[in-house]
C-alpha atoms as a PDB file:
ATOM      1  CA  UNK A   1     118.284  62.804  66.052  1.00  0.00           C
ATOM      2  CA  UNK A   2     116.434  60.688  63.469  1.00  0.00           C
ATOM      3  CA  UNK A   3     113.487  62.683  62.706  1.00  0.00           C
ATOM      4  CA  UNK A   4     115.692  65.570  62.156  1.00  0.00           C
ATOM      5  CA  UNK A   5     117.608  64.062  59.573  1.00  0.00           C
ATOM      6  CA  UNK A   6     114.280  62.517  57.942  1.00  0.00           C
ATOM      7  CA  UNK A   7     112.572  66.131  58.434  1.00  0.00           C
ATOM      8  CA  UNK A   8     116.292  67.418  56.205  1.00  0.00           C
ATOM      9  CA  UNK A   9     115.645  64.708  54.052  1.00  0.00           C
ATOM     10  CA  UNK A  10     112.160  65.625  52.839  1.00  0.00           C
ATOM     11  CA  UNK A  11     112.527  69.440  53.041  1.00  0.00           C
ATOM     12  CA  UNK A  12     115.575  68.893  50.516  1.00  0.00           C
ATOM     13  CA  UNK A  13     113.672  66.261  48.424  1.00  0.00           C
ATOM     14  CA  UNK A  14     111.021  68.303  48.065  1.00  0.00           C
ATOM     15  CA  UNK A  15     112.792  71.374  46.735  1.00  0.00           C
ATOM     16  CA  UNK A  16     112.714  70.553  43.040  1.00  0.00           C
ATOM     17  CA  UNK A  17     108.837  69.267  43.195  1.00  0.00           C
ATOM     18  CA  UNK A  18     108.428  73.224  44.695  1.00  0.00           C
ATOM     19  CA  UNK A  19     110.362  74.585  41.883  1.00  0.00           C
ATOM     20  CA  UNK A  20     108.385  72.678  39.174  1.00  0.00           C
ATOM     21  CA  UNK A  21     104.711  73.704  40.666  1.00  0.00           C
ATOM     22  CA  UNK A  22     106.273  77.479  40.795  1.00  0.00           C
ATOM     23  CA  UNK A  23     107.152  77.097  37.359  1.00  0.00           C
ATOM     24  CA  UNK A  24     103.735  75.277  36.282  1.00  0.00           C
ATOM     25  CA  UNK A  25     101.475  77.830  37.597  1.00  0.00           C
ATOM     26  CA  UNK A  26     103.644  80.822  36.089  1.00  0.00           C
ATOM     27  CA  UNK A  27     103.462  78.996  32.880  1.00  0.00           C
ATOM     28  CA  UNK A  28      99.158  78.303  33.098  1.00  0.00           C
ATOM     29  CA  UNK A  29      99.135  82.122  33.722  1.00  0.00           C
ATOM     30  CA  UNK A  30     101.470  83.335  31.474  1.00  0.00           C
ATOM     31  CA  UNK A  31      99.166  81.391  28.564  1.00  0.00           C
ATOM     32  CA  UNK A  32      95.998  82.418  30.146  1.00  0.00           C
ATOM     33  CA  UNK A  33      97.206  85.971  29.594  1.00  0.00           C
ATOM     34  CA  UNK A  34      98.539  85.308  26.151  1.00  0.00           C
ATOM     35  CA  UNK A  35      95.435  83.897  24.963  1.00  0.00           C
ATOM     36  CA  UNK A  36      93.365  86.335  26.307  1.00  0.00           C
ATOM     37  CA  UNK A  37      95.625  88.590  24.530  1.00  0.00           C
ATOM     38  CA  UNK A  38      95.235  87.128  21.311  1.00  0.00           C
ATOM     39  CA  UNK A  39      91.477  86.760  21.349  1.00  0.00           C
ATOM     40  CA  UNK A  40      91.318  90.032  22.260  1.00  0.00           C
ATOM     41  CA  UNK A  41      93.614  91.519  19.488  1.00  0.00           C
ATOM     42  CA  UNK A  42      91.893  89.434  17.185  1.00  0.00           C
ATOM     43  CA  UNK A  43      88.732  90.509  17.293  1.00  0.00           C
END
């Protein structure tokens, strides 16, 4: 019974710390593309 509930435990701790590396690597490639974008316009 106990390492079910610790097993809960982490798997629902862990749910925001999967959100904000989701959100972190959409945000590195959205600027990669945006600067590649820019150099690329500017030139």
């Amino acid at each position: 019974m106990y390492p079910a509930i610790l097993a809960g435990g982490v798997k629902v701790s862990m749910i925001t710390t999967r959100y904000g590396i989701l959100i972190y690597l959409f945000s590195i490639l959205l600027w990669f593309l945006l600067d590649l974008w820019y150099h690329n316009r500017r030139d």
